[in-house]
PDB file of N, CA and C in Angstrom:
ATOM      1  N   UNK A   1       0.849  -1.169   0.000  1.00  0.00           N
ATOM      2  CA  UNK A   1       0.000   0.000   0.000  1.00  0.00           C
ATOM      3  C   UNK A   1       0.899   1.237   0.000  1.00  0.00           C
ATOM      4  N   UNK A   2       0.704   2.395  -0.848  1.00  0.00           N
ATOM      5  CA  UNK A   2       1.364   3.945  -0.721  1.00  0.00           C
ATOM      6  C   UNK A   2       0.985   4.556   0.271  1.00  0.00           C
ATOM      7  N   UNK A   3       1.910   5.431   0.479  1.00  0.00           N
ATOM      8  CA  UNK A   3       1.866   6.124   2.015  1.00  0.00           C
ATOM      9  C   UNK A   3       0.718   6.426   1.254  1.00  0.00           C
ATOM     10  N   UNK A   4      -0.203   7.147   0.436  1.00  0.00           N
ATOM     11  CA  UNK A   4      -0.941   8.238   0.668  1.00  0.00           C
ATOM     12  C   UNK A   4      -2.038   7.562   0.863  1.00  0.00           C
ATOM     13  N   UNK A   5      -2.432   6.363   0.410  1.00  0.00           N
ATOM     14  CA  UNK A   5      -3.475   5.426   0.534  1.00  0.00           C
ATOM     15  C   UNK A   5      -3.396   5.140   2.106  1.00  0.00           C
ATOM     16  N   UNK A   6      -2.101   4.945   2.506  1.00  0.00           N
ATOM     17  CA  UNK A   6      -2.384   4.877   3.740  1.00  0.00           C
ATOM     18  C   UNK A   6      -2.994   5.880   4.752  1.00  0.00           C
ATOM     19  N   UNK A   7      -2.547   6.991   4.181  1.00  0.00           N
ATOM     20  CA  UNK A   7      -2.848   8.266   4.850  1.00  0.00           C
ATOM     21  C   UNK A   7      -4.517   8.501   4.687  1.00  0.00           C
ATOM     22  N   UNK A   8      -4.819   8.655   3.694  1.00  0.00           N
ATOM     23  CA  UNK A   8      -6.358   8.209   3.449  1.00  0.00           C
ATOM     24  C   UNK A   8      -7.351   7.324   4.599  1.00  0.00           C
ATOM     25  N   UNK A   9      -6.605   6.084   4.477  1.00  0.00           N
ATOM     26  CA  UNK A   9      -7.227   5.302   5.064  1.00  0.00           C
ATOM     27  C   UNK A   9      -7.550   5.660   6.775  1.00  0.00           C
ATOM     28  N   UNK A  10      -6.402   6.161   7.186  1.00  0.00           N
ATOM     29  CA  UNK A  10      -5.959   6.555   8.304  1.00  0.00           C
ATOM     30  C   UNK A  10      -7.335   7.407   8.782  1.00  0.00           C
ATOM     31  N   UNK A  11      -7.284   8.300   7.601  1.00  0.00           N
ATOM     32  CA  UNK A  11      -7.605   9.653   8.187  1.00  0.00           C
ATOM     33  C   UNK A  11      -9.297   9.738   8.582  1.00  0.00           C
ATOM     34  N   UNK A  12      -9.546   9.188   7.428  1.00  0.00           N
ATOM     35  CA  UNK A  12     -11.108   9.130   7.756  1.00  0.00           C
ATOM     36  C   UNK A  12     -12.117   7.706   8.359  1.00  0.00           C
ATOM     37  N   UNK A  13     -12.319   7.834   9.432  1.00  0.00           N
ATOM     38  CA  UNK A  13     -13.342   6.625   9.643  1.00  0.00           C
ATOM     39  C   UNK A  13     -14.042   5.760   8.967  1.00  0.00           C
ATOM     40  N   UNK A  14     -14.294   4.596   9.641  1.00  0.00           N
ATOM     41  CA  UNK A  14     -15.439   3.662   8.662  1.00  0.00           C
ATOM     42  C   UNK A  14     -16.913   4.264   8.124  1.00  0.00           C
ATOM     43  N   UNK A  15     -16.947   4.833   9.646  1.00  0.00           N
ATOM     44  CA  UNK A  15     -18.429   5.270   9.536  1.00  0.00           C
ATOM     45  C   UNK A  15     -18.536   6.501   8.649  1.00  0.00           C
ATOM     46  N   UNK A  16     -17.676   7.582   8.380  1.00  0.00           N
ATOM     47  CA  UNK A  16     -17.656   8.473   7.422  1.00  0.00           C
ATOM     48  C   UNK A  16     -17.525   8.060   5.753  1.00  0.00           C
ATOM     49  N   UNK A  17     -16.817   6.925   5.553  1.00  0.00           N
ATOM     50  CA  UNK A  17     -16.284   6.280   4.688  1.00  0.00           C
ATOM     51  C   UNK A  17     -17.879   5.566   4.081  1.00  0.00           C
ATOM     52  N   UNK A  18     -18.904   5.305   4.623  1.00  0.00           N
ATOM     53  CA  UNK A  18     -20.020   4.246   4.571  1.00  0.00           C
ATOM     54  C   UNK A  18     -21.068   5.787   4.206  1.00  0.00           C
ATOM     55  N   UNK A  19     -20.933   7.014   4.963  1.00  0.00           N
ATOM     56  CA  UNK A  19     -21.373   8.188   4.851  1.00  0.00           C
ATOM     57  C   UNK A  19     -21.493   8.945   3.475  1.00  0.00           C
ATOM     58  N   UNK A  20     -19.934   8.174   3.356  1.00  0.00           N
ATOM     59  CA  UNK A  20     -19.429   9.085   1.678  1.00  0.00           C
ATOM     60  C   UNK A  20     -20.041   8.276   0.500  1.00  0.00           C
ATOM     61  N   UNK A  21     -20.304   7.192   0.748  1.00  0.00           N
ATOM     62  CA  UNK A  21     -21.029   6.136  -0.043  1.00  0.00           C
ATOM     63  C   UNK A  21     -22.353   6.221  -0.272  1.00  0.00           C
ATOM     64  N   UNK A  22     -23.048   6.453   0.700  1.00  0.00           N
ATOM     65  CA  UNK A  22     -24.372   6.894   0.215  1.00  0.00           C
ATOM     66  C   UNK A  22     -24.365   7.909  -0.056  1.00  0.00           C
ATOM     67  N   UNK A  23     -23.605   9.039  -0.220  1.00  0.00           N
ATOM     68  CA  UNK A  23     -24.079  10.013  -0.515  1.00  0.00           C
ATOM     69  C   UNK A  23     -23.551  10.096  -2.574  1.00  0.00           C
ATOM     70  N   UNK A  24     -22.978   9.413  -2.651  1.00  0.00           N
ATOM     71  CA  UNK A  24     -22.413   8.777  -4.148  1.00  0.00           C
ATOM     72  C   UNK A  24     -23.902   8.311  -4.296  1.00  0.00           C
ATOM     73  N   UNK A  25     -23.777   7.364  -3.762  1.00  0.00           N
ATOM     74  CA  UNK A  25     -25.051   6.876  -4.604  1.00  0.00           C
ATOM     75  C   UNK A  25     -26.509   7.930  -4.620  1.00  0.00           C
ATOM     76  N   UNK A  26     -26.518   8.267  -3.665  1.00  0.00           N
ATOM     77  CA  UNK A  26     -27.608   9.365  -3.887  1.00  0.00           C
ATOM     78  C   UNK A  26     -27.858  10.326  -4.978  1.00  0.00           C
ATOM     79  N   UNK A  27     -26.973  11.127  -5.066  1.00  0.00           N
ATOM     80  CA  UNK A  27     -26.412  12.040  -5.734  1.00  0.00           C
ATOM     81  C   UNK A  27     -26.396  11.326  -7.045  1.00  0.00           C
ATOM     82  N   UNK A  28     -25.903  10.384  -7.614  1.00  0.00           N
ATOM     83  CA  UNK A  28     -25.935   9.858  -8.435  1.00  0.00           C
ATOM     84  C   UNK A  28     -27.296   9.399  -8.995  1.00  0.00           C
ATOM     85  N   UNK A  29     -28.046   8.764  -8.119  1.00  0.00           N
ATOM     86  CA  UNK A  29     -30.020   8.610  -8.432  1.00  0.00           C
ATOM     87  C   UNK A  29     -31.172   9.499  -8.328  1.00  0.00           C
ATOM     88  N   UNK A  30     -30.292  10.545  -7.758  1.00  0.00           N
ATOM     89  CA  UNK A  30     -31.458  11.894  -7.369  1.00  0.00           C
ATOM     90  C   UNK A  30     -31.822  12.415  -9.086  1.00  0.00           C
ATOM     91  N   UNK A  31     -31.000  12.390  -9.620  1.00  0.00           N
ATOM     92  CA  UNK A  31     -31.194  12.966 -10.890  1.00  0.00           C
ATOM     93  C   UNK A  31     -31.929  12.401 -12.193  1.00  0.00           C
ATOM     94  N   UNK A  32     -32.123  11.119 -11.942  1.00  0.00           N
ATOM     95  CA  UNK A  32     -33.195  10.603 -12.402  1.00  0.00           C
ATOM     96  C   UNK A  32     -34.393  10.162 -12.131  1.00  0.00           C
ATOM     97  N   UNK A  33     -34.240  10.554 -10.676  1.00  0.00           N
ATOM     98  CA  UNK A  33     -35.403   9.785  -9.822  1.00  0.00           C
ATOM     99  C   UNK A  33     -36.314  11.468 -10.351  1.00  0.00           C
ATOM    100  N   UNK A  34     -35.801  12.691 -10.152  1.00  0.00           N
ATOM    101  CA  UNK A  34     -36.480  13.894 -10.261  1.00  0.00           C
ATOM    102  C   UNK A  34     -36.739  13.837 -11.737  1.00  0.00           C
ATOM    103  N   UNK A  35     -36.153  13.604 -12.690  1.00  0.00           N
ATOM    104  CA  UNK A  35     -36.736  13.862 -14.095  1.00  0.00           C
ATOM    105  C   UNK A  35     -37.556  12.789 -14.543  1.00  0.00           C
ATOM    106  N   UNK A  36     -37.842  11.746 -13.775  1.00  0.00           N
ATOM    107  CA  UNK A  36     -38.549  10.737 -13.645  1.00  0.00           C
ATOM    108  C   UNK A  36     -40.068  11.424 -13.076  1.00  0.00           C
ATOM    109  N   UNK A  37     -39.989  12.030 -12.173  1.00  0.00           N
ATOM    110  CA  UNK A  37     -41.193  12.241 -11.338  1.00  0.00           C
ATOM    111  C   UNK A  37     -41.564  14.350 -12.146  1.00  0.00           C
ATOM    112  N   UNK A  38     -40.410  14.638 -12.456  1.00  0.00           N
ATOM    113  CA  UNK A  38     -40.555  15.823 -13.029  1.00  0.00           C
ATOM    114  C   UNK A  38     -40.979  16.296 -14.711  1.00  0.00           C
ATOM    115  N   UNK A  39     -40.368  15.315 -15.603  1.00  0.00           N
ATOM    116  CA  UNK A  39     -39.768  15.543 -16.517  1.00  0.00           C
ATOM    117  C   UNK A  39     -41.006  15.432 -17.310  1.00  0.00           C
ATOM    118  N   UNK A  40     -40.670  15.493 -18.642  1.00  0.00           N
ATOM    119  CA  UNK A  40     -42.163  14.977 -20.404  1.00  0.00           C
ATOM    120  C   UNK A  40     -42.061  13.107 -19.962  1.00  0.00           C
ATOM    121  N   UNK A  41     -43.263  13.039 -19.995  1.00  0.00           N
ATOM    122  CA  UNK A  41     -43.671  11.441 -20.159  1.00  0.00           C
ATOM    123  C   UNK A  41     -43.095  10.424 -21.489  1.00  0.00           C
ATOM    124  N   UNK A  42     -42.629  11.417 -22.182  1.00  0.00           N
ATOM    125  CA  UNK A  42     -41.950  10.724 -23.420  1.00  0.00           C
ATOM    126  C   UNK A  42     -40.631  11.243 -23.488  1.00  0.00           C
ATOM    127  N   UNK A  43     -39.909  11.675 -22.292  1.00  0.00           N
ATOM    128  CA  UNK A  43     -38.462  11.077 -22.110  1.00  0.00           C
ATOM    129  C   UNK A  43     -37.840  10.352 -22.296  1.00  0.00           C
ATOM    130  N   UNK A  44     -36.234  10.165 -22.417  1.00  0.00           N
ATOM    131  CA  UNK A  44     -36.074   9.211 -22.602  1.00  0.00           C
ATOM    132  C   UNK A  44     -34.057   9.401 -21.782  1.00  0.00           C
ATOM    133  N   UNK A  45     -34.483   9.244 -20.838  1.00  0.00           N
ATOM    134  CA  UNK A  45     -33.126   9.934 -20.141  1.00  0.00           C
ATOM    135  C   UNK A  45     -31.875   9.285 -19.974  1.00  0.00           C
ATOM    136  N   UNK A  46     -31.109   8.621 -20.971  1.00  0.00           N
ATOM    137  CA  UNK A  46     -30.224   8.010 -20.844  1.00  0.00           C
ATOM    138  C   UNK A  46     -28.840   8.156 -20.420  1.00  0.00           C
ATOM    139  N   UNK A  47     -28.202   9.325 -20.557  1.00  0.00           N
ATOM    140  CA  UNK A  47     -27.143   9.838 -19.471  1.00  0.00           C
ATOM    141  C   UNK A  47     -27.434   9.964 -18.090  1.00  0.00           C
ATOM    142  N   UNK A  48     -28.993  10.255 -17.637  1.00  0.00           N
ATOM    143  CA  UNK A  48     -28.823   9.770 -16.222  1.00  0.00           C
ATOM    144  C   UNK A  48     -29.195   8.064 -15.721  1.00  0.00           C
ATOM    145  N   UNK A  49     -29.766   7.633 -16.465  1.00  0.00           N
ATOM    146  CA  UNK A  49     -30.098   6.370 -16.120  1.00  0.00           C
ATOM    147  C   UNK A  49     -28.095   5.437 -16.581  1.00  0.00           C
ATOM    148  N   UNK A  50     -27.110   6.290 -17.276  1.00  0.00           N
ATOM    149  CA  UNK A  50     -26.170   5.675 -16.890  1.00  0.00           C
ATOM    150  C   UNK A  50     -25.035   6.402 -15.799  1.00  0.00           C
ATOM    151  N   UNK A  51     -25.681   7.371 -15.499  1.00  0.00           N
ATOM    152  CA  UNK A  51     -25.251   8.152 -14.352  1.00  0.00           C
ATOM    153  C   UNK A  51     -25.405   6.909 -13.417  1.00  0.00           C
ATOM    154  N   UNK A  52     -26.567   6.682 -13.239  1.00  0.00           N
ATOM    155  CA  UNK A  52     -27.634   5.769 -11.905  1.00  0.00           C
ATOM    156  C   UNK A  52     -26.192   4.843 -12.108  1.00  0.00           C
ATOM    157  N   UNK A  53     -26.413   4.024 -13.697  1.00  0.00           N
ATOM    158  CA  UNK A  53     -25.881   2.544 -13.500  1.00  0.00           C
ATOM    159  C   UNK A  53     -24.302   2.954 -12.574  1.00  0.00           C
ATOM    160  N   UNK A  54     -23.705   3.317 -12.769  1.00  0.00           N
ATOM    161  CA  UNK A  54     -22.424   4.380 -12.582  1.00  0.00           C
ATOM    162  C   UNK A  54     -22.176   4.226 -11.319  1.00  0.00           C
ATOM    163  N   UNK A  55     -22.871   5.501 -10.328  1.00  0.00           N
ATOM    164  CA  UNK A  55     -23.124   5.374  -9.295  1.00  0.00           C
ATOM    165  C   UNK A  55     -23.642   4.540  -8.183  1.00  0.00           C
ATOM    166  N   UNK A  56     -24.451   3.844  -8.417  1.00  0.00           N
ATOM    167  CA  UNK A  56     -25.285   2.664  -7.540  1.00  0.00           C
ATOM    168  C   UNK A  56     -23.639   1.522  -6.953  1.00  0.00           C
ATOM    169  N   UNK A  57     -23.215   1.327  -8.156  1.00  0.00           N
ATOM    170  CA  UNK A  57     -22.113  -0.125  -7.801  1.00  0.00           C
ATOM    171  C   UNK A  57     -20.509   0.800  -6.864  1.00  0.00           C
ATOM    172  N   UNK A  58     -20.263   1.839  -7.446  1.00  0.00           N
ATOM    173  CA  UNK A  58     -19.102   2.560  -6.539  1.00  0.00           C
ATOM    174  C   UNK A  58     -19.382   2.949  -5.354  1.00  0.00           C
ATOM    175  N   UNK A  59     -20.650   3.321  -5.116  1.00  0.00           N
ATOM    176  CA  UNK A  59     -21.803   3.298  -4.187  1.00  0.00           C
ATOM    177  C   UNK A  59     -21.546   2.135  -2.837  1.00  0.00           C
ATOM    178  N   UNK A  60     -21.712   1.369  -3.788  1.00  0.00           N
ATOM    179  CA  UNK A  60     -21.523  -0.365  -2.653  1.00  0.00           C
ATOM    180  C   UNK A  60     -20.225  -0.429  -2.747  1.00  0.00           C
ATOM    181  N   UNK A  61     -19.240  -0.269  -3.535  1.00  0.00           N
ATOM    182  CA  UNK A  61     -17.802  -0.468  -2.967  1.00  0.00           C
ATOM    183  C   UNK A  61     -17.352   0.037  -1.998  1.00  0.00           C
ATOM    184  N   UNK A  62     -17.943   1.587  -2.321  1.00  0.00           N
ATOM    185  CA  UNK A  62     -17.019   2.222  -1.238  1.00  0.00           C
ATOM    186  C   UNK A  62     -17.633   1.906   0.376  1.00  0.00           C
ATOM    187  N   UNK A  63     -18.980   1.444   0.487  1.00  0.00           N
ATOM    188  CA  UNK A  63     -19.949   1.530   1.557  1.00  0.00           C
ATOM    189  C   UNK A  63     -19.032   0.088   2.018  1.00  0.00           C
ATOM    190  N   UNK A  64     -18.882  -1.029   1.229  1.00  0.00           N
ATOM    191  CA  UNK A  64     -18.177  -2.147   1.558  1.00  0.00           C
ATOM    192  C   UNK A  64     -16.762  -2.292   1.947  1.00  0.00           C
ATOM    193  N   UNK A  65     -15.699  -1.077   1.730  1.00  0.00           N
ATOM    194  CA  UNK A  65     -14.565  -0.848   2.368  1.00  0.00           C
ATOM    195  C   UNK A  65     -15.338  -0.025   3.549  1.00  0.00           C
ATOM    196  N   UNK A  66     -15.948   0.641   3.922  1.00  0.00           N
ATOM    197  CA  UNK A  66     -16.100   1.744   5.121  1.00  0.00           C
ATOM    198  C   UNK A  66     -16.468   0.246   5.898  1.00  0.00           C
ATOM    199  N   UNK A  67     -17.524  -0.437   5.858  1.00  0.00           N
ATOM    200  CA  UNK A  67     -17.697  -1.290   6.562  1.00  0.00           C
ATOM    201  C   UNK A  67     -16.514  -2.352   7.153  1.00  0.00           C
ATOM    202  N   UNK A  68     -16.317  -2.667   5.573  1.00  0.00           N
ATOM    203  CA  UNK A  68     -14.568  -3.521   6.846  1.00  0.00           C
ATOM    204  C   UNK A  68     -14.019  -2.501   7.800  1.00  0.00           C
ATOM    205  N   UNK A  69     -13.739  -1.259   7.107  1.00  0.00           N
ATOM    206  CA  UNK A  69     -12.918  -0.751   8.142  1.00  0.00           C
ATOM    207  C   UNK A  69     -13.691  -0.508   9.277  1.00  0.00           C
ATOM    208  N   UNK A  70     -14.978  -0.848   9.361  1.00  0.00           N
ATOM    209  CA  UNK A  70     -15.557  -0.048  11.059  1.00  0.00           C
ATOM    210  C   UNK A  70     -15.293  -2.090  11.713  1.00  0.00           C
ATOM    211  N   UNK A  71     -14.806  -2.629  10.809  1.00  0.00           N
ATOM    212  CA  UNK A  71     -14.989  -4.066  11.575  1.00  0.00           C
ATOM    213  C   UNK A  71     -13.591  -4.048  12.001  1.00  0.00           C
ATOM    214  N   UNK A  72     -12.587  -4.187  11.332  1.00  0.00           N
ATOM    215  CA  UNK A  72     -10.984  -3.937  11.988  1.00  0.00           C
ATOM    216  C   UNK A  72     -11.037  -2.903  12.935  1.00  0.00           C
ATOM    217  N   UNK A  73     -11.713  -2.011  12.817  1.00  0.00           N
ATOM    218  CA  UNK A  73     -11.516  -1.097  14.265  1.00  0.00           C
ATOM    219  C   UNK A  73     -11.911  -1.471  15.213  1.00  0.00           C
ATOM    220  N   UNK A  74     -13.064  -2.288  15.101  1.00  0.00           N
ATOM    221  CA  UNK A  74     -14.310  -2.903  15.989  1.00  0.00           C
ATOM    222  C   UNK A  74     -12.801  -4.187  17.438  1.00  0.00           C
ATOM    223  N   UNK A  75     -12.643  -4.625  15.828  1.00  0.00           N
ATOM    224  CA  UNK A  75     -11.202  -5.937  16.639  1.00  0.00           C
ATOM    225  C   UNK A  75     -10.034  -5.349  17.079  1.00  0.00           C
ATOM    226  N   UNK A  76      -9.576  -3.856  16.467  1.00  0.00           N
ATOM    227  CA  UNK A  76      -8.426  -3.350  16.832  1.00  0.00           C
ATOM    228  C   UNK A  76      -8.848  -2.967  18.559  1.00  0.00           C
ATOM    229  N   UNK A  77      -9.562  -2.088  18.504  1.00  0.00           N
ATOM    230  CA  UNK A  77     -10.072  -1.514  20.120  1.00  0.00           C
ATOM    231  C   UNK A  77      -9.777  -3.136  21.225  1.00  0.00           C
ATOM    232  N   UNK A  78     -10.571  -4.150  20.746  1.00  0.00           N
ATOM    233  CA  UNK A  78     -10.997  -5.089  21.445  1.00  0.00           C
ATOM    234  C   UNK A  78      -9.376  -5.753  22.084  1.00  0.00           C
ATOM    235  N   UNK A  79      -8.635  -5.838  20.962  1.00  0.00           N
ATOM    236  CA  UNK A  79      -7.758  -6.113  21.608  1.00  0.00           C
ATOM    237  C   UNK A  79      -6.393  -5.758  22.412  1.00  0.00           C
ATOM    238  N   UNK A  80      -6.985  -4.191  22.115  1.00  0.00           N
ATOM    239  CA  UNK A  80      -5.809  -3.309  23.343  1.00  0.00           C
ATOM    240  C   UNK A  80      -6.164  -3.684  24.681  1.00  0.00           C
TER     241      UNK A  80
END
């Protein structure tokens, strides 16, 4: 691993890390979910519906590293 990855890792929590993830994915579905509920009925919105595809899966990656890391912290604490 590079220092800076390490430094990264370091710096910010699991639980912020799981924070930053939904908010990817959000951000990423808000924009079709509104031109969906906003937009002409004969839309056809395909830069956001691959926005969505886009967002949704980096979404779960990153939510799935924040989570290990709140679990190694969970075992790090436990065993000081």
């Amino acid at each position: 691993m590079s220092h800076i990855e390490e430094a990264i890792i370091r710096r910010f929590s699991g639980r912020t890390i799981v924070v930053f993830a939904i908010a990817v994915a959000v951000i990423g579905v808000l924009p079709l979910l509104l031109y969906i509920e906003l937009g002409p009925e004969d839309g056809n919105p395909i830069g956001l519906g691959l926005l969505a595809m886009a967002a949704l899966p980096t979404g779960a990656v990153i939510a799935a590293v924040g989570l290990i890391k709140i679990v190694v912290q969970f075992f790090m604490r436990r065993a000081k």
